[in-house]
C-alpha atoms as a PDB file:
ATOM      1  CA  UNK A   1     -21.711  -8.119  10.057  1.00  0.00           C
ATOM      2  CA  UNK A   2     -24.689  -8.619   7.753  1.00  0.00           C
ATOM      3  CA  UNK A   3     -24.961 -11.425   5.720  1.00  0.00           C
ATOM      4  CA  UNK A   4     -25.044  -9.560   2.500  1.00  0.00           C
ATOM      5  CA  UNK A   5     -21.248  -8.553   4.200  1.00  0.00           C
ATOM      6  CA  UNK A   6     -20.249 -11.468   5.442  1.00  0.00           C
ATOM      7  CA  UNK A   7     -16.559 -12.101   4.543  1.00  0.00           C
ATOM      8  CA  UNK A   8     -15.691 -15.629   2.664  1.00  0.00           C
ATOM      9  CA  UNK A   9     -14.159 -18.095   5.454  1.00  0.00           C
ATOM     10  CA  UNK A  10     -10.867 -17.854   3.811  1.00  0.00           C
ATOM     11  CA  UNK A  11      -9.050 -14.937   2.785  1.00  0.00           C
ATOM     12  CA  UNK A  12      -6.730 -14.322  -0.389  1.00  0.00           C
ATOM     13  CA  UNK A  13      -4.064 -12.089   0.296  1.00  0.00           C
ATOM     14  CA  UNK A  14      -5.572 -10.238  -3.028  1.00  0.00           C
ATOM     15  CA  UNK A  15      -9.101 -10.178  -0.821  1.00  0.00           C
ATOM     16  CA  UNK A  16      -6.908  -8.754   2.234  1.00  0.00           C
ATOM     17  CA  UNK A  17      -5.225  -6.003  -0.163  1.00  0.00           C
ATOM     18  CA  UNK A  18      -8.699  -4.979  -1.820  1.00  0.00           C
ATOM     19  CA  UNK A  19      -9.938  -5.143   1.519  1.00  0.00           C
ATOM     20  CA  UNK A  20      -7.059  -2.734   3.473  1.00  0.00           C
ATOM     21  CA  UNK A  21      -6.784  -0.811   0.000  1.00  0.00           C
ATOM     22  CA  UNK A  22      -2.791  -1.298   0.474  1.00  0.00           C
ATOM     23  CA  UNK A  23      -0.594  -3.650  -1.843  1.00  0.00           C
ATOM     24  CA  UNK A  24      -0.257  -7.337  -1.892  1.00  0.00           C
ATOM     25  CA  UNK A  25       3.295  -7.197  -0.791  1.00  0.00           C
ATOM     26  CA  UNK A  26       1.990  -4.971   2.482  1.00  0.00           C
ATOM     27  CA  UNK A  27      -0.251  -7.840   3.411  1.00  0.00           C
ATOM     28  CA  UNK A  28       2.497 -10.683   2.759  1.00  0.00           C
ATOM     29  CA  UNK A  29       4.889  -8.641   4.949  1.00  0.00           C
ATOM     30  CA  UNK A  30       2.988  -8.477   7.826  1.00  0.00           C
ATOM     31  CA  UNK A  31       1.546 -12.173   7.486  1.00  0.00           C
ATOM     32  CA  UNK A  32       5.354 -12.576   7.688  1.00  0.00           C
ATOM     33  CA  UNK A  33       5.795 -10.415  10.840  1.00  0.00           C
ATOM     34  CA  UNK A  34       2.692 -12.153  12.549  1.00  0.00           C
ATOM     35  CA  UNK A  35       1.345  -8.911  12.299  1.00  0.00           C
ATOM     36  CA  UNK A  36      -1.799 -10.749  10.787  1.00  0.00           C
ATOM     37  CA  UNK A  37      -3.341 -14.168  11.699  1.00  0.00           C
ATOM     38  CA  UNK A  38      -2.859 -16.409   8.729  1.00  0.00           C
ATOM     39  CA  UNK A  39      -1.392 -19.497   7.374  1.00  0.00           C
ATOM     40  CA  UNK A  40       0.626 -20.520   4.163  1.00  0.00           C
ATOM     41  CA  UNK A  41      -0.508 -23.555   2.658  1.00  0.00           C
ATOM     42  CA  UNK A  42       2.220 -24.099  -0.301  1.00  0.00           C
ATOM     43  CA  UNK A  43       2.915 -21.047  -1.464  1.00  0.00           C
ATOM     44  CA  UNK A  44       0.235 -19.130  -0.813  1.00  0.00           C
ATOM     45  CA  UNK A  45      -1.235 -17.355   1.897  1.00  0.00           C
ATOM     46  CA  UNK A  46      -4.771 -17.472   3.744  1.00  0.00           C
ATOM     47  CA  UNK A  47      -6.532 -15.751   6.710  1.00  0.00           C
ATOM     48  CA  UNK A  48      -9.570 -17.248   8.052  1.00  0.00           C
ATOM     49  CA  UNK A  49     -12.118 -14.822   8.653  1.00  0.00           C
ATOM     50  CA  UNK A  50     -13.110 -15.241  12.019  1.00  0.00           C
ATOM     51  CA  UNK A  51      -9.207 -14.879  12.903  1.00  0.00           C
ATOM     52  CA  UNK A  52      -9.307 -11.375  11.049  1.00  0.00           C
ATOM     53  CA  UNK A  53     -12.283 -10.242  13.185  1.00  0.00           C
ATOM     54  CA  UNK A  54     -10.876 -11.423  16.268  1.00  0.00           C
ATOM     55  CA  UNK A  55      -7.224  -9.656  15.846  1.00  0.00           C
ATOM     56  CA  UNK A  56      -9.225  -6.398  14.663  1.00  0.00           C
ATOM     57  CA  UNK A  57     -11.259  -6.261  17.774  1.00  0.00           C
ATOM     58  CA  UNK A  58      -8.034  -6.830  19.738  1.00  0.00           C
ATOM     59  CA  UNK A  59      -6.453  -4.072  17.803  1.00  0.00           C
ATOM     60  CA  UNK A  60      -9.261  -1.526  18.651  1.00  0.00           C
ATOM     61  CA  UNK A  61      -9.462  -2.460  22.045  1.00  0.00           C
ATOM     62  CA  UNK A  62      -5.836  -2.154  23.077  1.00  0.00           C
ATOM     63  CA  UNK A  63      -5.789   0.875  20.999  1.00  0.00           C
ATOM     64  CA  UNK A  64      -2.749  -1.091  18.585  1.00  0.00           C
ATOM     65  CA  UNK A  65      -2.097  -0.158  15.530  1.00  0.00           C
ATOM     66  CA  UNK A  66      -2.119  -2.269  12.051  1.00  0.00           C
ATOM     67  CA  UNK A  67       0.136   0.003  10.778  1.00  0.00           C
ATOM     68  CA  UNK A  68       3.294   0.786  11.792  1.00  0.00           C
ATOM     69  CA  UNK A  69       4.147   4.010  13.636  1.00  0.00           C
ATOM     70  CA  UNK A  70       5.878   7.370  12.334  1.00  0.00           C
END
């Protein structure tokens, strides 16, 4: 990634929702699920960047889905 692209270190789940363009409650859910790599630090959520990358290359590779199938 560029450095003009470069993702913040930490991730809102706002920044994840803008970022899938799905809702805030989609992003929660699967946080929830493990279905992301993040971490709740009172009440709020967080995904550190370089965990993001990491699980998306691991989705792409295995050929896994994010979303959930039909």
């Amino acid at each position: 990634m560029s450095a003009e692209h470069e993702l913040p270190r930490l991730l809102t789940v706002e920044q994840l929702a803008s970022l899938f363009v799905c809702s805030t409650e989609k992003i929660k859910r699967m946080l929830r699920r493990g279905e992301l790599p993040g971490f709740k630090f009172g009440k709020c959520w967080f995904v550190r960047s370089e965990d993001l990358e990491r699980e998306l290359k691991t989705e792409v590779h295995s050929e896994r889905h994010l979303r959930r199938s039909a």
